[in-house]
Protein backbone atom coordinates (compact mmCIF):
# COMPACT_ATOMS: atom_id res chain seq x y z
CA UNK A 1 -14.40 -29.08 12.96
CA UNK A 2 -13.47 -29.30 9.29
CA UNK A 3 -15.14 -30.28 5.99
CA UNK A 4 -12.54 -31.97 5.29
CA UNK A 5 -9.25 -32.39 4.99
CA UNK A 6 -7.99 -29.34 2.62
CA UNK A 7 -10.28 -27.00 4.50
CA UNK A 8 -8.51 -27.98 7.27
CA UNK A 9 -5.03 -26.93 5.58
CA UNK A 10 -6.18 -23.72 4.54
CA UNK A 11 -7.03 -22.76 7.95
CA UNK A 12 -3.38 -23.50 9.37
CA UNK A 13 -1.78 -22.21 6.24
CA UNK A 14 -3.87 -19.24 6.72
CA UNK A 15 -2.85 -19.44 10.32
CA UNK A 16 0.41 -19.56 10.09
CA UNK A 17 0.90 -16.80 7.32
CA UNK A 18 -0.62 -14.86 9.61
CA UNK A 19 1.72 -15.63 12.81
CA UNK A 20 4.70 -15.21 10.61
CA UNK A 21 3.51 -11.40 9.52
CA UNK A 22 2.37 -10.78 13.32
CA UNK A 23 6.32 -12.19 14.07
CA UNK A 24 7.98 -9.99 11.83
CA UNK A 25 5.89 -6.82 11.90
CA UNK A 26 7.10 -7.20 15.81
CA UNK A 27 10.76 -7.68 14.69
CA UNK A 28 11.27 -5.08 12.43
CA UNK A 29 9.51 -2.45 14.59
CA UNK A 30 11.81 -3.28 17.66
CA UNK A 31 15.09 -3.85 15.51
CA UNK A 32 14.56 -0.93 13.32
CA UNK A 33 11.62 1.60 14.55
CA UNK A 34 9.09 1.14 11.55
CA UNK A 35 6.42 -0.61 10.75
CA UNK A 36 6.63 -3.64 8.30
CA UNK A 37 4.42 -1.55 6.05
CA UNK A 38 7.03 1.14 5.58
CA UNK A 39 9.63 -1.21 3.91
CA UNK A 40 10.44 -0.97 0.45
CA UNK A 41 9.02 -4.30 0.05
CA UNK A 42 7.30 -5.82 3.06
CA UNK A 43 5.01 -8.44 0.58
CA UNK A 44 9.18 -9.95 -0.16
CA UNK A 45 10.63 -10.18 3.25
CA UNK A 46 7.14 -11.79 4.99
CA UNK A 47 7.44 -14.46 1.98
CA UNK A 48 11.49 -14.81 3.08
CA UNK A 49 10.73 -15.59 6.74
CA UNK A 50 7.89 -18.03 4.93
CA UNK A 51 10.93 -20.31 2.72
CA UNK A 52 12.57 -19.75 5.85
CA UNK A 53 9.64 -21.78 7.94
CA UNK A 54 9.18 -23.94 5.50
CA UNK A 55 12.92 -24.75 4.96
CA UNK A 56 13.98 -25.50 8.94
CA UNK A 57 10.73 -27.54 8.78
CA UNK A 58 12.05 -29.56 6.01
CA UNK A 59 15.42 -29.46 8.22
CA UNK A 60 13.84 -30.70 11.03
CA UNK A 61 11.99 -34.09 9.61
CA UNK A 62 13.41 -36.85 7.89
CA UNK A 63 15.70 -36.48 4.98
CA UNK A 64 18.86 -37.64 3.08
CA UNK A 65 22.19 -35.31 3.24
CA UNK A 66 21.61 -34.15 0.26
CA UNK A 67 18.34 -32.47 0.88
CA UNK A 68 19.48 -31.88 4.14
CA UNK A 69 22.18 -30.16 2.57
CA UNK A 70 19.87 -28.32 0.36
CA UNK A 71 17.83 -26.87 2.89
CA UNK A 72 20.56 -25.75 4.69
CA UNK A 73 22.02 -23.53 1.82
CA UNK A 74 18.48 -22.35 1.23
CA UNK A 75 17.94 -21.20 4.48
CA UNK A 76 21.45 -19.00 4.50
CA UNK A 77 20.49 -17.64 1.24
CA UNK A 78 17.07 -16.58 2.12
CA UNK A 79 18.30 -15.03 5.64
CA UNK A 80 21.14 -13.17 3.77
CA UNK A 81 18.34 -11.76 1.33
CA UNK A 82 16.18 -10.88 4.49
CA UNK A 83 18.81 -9.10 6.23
CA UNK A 84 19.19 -6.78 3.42
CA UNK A 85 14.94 -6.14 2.95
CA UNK A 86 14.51 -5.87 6.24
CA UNK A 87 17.22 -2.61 6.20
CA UNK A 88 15.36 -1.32 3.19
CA UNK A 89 13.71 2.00 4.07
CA UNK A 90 12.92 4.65 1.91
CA UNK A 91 15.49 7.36 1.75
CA UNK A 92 14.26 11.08 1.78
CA UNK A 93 14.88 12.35 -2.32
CA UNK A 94 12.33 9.28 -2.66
CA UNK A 95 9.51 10.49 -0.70
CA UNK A 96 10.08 13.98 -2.00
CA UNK A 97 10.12 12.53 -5.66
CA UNK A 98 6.84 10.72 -4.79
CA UNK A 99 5.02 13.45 -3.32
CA UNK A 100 6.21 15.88 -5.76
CA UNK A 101 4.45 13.16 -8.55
CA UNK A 102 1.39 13.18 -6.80
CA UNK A 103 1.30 16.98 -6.95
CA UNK A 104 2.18 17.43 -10.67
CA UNK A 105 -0.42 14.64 -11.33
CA UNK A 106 -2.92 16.65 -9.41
CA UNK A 107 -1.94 19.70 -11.44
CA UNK A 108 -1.75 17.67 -14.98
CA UNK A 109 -5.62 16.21 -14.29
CA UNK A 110 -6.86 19.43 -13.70
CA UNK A 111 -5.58 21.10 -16.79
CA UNK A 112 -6.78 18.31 -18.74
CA UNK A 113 -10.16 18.12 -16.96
CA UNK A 114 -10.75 21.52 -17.03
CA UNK A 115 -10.03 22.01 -20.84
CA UNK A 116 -6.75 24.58 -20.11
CA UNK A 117 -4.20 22.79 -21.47
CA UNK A 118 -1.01 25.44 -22.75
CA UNK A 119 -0.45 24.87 -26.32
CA UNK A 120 -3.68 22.81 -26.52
CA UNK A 121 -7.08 24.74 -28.44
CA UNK A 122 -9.43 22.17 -27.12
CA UNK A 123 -8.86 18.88 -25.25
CA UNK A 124 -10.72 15.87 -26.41
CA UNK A 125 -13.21 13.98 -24.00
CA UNK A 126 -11.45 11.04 -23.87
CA UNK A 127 -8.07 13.19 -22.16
CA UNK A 128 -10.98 15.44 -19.90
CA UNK A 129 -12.10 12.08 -18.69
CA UNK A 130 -8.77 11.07 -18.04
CA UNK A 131 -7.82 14.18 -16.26
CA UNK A 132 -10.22 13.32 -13.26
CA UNK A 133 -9.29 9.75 -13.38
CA UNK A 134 -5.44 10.89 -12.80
CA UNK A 135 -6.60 11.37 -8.98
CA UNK A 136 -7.41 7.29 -8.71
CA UNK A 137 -4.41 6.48 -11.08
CA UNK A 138 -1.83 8.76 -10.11
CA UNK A 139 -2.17 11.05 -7.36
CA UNK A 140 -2.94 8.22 -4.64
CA UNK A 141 -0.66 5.70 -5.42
CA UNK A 142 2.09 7.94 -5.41
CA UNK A 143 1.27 9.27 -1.78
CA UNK A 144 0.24 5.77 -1.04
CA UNK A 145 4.19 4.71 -2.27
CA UNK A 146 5.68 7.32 0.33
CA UNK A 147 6.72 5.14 3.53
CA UNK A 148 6.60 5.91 6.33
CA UNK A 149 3.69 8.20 5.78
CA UNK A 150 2.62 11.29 7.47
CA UNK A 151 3.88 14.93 8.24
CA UNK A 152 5.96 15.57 11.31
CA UNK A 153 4.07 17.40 14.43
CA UNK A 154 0.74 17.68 12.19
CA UNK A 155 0.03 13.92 11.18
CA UNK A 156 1.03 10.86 12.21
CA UNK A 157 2.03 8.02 9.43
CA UNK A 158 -1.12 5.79 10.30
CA UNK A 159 -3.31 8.34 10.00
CA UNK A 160 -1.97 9.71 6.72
CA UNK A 161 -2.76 5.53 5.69
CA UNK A 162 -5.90 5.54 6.65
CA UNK A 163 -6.59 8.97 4.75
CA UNK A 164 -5.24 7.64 1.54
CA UNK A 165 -6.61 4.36 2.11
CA UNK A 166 -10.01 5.96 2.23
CA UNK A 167 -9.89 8.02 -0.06
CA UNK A 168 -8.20 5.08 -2.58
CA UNK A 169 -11.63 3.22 -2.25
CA UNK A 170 -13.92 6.29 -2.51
CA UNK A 171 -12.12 8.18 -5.44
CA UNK A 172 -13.03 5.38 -8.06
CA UNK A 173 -16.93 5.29 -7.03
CA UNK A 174 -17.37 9.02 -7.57
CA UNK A 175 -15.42 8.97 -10.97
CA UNK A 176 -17.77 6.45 -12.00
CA UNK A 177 -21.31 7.24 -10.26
CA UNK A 178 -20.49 11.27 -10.61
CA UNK A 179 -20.92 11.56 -14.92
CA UNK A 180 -24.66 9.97 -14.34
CA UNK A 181 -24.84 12.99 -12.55
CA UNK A 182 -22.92 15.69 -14.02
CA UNK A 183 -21.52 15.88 -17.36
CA UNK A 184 -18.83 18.27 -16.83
CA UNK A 185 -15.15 16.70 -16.40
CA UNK A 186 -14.09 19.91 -13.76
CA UNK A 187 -16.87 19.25 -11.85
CA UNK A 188 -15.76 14.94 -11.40
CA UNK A 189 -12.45 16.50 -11.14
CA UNK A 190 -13.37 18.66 -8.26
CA UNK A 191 -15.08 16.14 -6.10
CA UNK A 192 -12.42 14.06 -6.12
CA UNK A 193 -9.79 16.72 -5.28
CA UNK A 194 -12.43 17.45 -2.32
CA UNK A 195 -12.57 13.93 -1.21
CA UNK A 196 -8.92 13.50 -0.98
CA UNK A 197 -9.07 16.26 1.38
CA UNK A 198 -12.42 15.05 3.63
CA UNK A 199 -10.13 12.59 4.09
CA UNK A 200 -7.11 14.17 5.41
CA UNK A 201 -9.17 16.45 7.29
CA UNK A 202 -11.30 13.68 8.83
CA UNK A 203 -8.32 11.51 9.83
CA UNK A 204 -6.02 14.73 10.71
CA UNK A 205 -7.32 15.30 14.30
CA UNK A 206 -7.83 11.80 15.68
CA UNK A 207 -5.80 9.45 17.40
CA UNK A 208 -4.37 6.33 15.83
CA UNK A 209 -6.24 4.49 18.10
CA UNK A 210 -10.04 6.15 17.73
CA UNK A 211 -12.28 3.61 17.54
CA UNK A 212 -14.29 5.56 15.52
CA UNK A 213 -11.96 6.18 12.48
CA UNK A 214 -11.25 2.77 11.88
CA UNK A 215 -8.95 2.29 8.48
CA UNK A 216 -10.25 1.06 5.56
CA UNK A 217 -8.91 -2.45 4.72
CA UNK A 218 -7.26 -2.95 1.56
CA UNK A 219 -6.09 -6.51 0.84
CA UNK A 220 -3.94 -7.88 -1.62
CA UNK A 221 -1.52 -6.63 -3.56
CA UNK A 222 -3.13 -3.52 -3.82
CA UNK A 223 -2.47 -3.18 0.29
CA UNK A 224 1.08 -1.92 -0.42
């Protein structure tokens, strides 16, 4: 039962959205042998097979040629875009070029935090402060941005996701709770460096299915 009648069209659009994401997370594993996730740009190709519904449902009611027409040429177009999103899959220099970002951001954040900057006498505050926000700004997205995820025979891509998705929600409370505590940039710097790794290490060893290291849900745009 519904409020009325826009509640009511939420919950199918909501529905549907997530039928169509269910659908194609199903095709692209069994066509290609990844997960929708690990597409250059999964948020593009569910909104494609959307226009797609949407279009053939247009199709299918009652319209003129001309808008029959229209949809028509809007459904070829969108499937001709889809076919070439759904093949997009990070190549190898990528990932190394991402991971090697996170790792000079790691090593940038700690020379700032930690007042050692070559060529620098003293590093202002403001750039200390920035160095142990680097791990929230820099370091994690850039891992997050590596698809598919993981490390071959020691961690699987899902649980590499749930590490960084943990540790993507966690980072950004100690960076802010830690300087009531502590007024020392290395030291903010240094808990989050050890909280990246908690989280590898508690995710490491687990199945992807352990009920008890359920991933962190991140929703939005932020999700990918």
């Amino acid at each position: 039962t519904f409020a009325d009648e826009r509640s009511q069209q939420m919950f199918e659009d909501d529905t549907r959205s997530k039928l169509i994401k269910e659908l194609v997370r199903r095709e692209v594993k069994a066509d290609y042998g990844v997960e929708l996730e690990d597409l250059l740009n999964p948020i593009k190709v569910v909104s494609l097979e959307k226009k797609i519904f949407l279009a053939e449902l247009a199709l299918a009611g009652e319209s003129s040629a001309e808008e029959r027409a229209q949809a028509e040429d809007d459904i070829a177009r969108f499937r001709s875009e889809l076919a070439k999103e759904r093949k997009s899959v990070m190549m190898d220099w990528l990932k190394v070029l991402f991971r090697g970002q996170a790792a000079v951001s790691i090593v940038v954040g700690g020379l700032l935090a930690f007042d050692a900057m070559p060529f620098v006498d003293h590093v202002p505050i403001a750039g200390q402060a920035f160095g142990f926000w680097t791990m929230w700004l820099f370091t994690i997205p850039s891992l997050r941005a590596v698809k598919p995820l993981g490390f071959r025979g020691l961690m699987s891509p899902a649980a590499e996701k749930k590490a960084l998705n943990l540790a993507f929600v966690t980072t950004p409370l100690a960076t802010i709770l830690l300087p009531f505590a502590t007024k020392q940039p290395s030291l903010i710097f240094s808990a989050n460096i050890g909280i990246l790794a908690l989280c590898y290490a508690f995710y490491a060893n687990r199945p992807d299915d352990d009920d008890a290291a359920k991933e962190v849900e991140i929703k939005g745009i932020l999700k990918y």
